[in-house]
Every structure is written in structure tokens, then in C-alpha cells.
C-alpha atoms as a PDB file:
ATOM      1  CA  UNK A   1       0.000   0.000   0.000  1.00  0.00           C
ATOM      2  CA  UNK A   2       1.348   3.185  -0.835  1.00  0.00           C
ATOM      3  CA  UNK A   3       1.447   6.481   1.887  1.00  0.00           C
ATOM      4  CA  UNK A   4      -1.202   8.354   0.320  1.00  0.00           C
ATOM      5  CA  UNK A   5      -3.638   5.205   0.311  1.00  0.00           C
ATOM      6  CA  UNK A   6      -2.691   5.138   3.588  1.00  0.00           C
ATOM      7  CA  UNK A   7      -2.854   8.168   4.812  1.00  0.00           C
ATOM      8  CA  UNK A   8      -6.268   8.617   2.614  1.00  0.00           C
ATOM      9  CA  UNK A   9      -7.718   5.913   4.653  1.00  0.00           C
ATOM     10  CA  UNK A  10      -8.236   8.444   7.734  1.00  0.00           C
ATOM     11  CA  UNK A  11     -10.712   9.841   5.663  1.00  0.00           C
ATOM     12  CA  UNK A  12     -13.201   6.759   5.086  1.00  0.00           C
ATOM     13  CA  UNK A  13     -16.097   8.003   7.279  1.00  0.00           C
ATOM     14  CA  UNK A  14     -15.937  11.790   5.622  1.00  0.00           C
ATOM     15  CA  UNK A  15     -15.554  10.060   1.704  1.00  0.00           C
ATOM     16  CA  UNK A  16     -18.896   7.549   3.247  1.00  0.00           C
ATOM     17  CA  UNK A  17     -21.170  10.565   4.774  1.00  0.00           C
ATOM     18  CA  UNK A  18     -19.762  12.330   1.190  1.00  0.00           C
ATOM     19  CA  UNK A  19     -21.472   9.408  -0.584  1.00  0.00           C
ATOM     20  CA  UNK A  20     -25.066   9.836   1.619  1.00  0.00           C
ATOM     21  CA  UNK A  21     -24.733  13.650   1.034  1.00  0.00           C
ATOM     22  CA  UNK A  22     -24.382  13.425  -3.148  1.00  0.00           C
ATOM     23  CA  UNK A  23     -27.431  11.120  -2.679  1.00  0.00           C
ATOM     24  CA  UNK A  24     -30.141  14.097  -1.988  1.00  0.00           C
ATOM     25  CA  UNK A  25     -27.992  17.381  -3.619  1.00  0.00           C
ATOM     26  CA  UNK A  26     -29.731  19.481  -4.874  1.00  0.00           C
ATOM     27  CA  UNK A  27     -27.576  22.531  -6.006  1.00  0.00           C
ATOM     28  CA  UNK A  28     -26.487  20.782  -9.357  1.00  0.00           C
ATOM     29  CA  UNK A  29     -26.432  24.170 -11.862  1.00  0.00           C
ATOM     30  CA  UNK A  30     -26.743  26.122  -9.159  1.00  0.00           C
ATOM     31  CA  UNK A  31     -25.103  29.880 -10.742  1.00  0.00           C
ATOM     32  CA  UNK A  32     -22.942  30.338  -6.784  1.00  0.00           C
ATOM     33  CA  UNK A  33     -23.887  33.534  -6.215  1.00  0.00           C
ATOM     34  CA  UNK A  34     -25.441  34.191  -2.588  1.00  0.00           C
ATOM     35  CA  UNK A  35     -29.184  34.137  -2.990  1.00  0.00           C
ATOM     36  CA  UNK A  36     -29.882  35.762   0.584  1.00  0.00           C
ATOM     37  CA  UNK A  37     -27.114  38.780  -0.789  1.00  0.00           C
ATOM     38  CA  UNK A  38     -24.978  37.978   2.597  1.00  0.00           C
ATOM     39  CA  UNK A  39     -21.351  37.861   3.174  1.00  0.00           C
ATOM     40  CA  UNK A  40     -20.246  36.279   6.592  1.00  0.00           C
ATOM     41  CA  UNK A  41     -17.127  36.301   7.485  1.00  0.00           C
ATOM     42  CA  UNK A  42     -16.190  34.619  10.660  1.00  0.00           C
ATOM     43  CA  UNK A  43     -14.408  32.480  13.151  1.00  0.00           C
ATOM     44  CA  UNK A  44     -12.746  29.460  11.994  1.00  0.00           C
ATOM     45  CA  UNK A  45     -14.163  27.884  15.114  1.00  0.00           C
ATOM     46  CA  UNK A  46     -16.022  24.840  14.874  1.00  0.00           C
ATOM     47  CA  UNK A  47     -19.110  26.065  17.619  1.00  0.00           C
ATOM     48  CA  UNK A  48     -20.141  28.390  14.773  1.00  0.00           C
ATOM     49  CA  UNK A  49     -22.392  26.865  12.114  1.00  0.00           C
ATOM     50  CA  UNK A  50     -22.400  30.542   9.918  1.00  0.00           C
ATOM     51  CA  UNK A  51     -25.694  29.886   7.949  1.00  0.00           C
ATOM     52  CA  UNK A  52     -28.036  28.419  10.884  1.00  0.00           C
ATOM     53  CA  UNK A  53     -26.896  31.784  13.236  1.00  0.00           C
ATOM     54  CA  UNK A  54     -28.708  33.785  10.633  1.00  0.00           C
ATOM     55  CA  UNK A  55     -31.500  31.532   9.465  1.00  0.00           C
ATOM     56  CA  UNK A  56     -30.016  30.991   6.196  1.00  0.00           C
ATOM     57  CA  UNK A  57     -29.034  27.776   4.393  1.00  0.00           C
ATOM     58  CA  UNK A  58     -25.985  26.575   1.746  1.00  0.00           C
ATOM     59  CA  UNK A  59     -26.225  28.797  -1.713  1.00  0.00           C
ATOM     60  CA  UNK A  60     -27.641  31.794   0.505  1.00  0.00           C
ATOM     61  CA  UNK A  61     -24.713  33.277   1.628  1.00  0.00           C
ATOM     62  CA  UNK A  62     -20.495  33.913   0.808  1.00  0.00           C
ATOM     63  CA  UNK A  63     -18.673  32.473   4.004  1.00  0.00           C
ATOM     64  CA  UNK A  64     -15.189  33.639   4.734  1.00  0.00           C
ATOM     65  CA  UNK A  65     -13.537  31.834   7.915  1.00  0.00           C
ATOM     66  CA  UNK A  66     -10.348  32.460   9.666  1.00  0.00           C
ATOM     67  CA  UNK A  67      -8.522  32.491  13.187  1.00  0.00           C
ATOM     68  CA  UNK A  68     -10.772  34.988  14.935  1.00  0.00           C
ATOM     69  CA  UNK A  69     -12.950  36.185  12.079  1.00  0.00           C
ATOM     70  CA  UNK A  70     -10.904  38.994  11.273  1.00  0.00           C
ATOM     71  CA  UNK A  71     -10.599  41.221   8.093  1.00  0.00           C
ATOM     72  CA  UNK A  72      -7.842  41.539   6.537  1.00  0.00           C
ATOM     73  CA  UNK A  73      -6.191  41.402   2.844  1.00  0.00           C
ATOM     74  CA  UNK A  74      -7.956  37.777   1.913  1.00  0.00           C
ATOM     75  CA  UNK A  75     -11.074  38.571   3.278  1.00  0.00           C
ATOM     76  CA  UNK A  76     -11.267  42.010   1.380  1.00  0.00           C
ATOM     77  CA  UNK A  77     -10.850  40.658  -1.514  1.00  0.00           C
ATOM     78  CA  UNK A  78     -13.128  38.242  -1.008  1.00  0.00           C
ATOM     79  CA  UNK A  79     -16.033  40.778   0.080  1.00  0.00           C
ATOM     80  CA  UNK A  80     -15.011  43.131  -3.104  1.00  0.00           C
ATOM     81  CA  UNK A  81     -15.600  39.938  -5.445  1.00  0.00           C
ATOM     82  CA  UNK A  82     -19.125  39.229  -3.593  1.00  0.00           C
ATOM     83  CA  UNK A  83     -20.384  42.477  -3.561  1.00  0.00           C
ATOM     84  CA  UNK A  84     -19.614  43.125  -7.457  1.00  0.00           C
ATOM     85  CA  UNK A  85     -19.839  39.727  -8.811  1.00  0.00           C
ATOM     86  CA  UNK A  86     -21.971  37.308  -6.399  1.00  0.00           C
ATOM     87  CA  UNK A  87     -25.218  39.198  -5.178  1.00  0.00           C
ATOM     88  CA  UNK A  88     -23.893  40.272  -1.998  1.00  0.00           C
ATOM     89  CA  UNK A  89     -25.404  43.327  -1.012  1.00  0.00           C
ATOM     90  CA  UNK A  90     -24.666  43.107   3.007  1.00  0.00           C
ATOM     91  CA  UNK A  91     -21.512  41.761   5.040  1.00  0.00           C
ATOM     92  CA  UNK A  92     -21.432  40.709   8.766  1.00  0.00           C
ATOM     93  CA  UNK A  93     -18.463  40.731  10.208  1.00  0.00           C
ATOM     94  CA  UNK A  94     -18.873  37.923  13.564  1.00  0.00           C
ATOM     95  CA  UNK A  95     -15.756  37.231  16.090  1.00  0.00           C
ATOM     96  CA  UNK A  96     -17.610  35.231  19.190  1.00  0.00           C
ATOM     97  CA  UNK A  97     -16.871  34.630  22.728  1.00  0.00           C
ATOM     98  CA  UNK A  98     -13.976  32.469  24.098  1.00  0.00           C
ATOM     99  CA  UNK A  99     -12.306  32.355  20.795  1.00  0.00           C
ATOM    100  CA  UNK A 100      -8.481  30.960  21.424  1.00  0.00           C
ATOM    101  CA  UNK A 101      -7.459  34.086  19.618  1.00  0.00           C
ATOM    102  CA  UNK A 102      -8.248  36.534  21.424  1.00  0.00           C
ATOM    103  CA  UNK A 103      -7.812  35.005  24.879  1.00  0.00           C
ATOM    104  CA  UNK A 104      -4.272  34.321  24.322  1.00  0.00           C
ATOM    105  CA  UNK A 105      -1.684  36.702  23.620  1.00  0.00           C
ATOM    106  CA  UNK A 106       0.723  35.997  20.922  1.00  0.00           C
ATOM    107  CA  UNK A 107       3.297  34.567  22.999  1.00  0.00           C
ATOM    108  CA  UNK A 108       1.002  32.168  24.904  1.00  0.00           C
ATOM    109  CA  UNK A 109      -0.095  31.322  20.941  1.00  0.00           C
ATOM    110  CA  UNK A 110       3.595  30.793  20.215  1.00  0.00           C
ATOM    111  CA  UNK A 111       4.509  28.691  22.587  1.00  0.00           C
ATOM    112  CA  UNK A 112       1.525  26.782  22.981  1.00  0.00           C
ATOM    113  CA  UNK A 113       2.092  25.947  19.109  1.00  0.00           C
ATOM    114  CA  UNK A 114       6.041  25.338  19.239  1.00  0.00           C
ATOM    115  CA  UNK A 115       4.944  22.689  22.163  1.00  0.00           C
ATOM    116  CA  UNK A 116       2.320  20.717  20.365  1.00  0.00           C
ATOM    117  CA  UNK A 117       4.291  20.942  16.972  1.00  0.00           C
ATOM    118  CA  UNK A 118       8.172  20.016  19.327  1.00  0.00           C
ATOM    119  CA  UNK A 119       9.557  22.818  16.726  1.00  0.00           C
ATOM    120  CA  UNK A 120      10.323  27.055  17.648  1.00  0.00           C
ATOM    121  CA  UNK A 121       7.145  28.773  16.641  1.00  0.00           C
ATOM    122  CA  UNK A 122       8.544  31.871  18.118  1.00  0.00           C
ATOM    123  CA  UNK A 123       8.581  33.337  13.740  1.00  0.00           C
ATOM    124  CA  UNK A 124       4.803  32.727  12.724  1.00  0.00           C
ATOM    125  CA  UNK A 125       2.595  35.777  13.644  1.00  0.00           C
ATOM    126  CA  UNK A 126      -0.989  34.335  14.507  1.00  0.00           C
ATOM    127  CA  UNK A 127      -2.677  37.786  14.984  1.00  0.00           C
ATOM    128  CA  UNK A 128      -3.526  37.100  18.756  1.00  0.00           C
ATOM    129  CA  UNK A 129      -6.663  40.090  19.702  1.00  0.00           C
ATOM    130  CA  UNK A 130      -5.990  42.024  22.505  1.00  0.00           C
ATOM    131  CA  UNK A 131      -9.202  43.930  22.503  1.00  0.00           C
ATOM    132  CA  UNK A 132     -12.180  42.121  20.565  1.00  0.00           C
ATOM    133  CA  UNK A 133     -14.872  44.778  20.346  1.00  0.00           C
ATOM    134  CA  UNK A 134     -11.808  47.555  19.116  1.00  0.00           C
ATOM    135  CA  UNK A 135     -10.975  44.976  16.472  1.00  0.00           C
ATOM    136  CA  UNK A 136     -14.279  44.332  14.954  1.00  0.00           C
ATOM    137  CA  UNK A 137     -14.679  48.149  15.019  1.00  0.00           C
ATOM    138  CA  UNK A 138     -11.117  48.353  13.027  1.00  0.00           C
ATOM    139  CA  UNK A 139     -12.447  45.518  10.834  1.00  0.00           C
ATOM    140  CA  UNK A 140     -15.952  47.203  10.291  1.00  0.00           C
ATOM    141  CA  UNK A 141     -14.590  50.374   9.093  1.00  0.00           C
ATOM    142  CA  UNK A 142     -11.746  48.642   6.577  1.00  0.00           C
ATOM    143  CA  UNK A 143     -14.753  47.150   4.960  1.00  0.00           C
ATOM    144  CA  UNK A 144     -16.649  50.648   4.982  1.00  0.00           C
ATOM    145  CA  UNK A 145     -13.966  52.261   3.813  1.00  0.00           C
ATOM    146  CA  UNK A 146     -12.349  50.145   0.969  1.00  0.00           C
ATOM    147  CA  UNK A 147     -13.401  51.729  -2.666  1.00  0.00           C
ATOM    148  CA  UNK A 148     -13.668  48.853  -4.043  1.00  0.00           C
ATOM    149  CA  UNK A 149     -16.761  47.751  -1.828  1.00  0.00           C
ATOM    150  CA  UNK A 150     -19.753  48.137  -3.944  1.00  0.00           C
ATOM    151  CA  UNK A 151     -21.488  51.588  -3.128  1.00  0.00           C
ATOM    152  CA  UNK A 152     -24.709  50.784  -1.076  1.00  0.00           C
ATOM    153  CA  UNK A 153     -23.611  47.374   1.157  1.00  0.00           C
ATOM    154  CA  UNK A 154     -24.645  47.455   4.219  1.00  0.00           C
ATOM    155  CA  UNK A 155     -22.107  46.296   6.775  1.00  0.00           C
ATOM    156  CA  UNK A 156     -22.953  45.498  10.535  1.00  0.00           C
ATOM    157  CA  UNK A 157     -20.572  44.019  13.043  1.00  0.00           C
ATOM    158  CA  UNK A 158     -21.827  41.397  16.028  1.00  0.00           C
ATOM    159  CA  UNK A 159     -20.119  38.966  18.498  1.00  0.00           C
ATOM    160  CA  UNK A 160     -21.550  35.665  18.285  1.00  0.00           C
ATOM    161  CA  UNK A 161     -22.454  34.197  22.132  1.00  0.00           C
ATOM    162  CA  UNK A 162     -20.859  30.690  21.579  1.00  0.00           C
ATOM    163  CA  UNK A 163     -22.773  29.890  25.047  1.00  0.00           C
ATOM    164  CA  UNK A 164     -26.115  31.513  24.006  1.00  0.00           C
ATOM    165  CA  UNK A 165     -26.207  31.346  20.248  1.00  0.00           C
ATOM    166  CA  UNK A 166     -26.945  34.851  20.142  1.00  0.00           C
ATOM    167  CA  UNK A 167     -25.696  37.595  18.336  1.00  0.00           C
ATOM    168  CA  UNK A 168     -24.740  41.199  20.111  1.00  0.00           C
ATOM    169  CA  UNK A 169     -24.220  44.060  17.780  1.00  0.00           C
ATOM    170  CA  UNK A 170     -21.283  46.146  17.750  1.00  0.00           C
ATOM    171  CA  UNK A 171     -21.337  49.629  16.042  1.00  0.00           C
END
């Protein structure tokens, strides 16, 4: 058996519940632009299911995901491609409570990597948040701000409750 056989074997139960999925999808021809006009971009965490926080389901909305939700060059771009060529019309921008990111500083991140991965992590910058609520407001206006945003999107910030499964706005 060859490594990647073997190594693709870790995968059996994800390629199975693949094969159960393809058995009722239903986006075949589906165009990929958001039909709800939403852009979420979020937490890489695995508490937050994007489309169920909002009431929306897959092919309604542009998800962008990341260590602490945060916008920066990637996530730009993304949002200037939805908002001129995939429907979006409004972007949330959602950290959420006890994220690893922003209750660990970037040394604690460092080291906490370099010990699981028994190699110096001290060079990799993992964007540690020191103050949540100041970063989504930093993040909210560099989406507000950027000229390439279409003219007219409507952008709102919120912390997702990962306790509650509420969202709190943040202007």
C-alpha cells in the first residue's frame, strides 16, 4: 500500500457521509452567487455553524472563515468579489466569545504551538486580539472604507455568544 492510500484511509467516514450527502444534492447548476445577498465572514471555530446563526441555508450566503474572524487582505478581496460579482449586497463581520485568539496573547499562541508541533514557533505571527470589540470596530470600518466595496452594502458588526447562540451588535 502506498502512503497516500494510507494516509487517505483516515478519511473513510468523511468520503462515506460524502457518498449519503451526493445522494439528496440538490444545487447541481446552481449559478454560486449568494441568494440571501450575505457575506459572513467569521471564526474558523467549529461552535459556529455561519448559515443556521442567521437563518439561512448553503447557496444563501459567501462564508469567509479564519482564526478569529478577522478582516484583513484575503477577506477584502473576497467581500469586493461578492459584492460586485456574487449578489452580496450586506456583510457581517462575527468574532464570538472564548475564541483561542483573542484570549491568548501571541506569545502564549507561540509557545503553545512550538509545544504541540516540538519545533520554535517563536517566527509565525498568529494575529492574537488584545481587545475584541476595538478589532471588529477596526475591521468594520476597513470594509466601509475600501473603494472597491460596492457603493450601497450594508455592513454590521456582532459577536456571536458561543454559550447563548446569540448575536450582540457592535457599532
Amino acid at each position: 500500500m502506498t502512503e497516500n492510500a494510507s494516509a487517505a484511509k483516515g478519511f473513510d467516514d468523511l468520503i462515506a457521509a460524502n457518498r449519503a450527502y451526493a445522494d439528496s444534492f440538490d444545487m447541481a447548476g446552481f449559478d454560486g452567487i449568494a441568494r440571501a445577498g450575505v457575506a459572513i465572514v467569521t471564526c474558523m471555530d467549529s461552535r459556529i455553524d455561519p448559515l443556521g446563526l442567521v437563518g439561512l441555508r448553503p447557496g444563501d450566503a459567501k462564508i469567509f472563515r479564519n482564526p478569529g474572524g478577522r478582516v484583513g487582505t484575503d477577506a477584502l478581496e473576497a467581500l469586493v468579489l461578492a459584492t460586485h460579482l456574487l449578489n452580496v449586497n450586506r456583510i457581517l463581520v462575527v468574532p464570538h466569545t472564548r475564541c483561542a485568539m483573542a484570549s491568548n496573547t501571541e506569545a502564549e499562541l507561540r509557545e503553545r504551538v512550538g509545544a504541540s508541533a516540538g519545533e520554535d514557533a517563536s517566527w509565525m505571527t498568529f494575529h492574537a486580539i488584545t481587545d475584541q470589540e476595538r478589532a471588529l470596530r477596526e475591521d468594520l470600518a476597513k470594509v466601509r472604507s475600501h473603494p472597491l466595496i460596492a457603493a450601497g452594502t450594508e455592513v454590521a458588526g456582532f459577536v456571536y455568544d458561543v454559550d447563548t447562540g446569540l448575536l450582540r451588535q457592535v457599532d
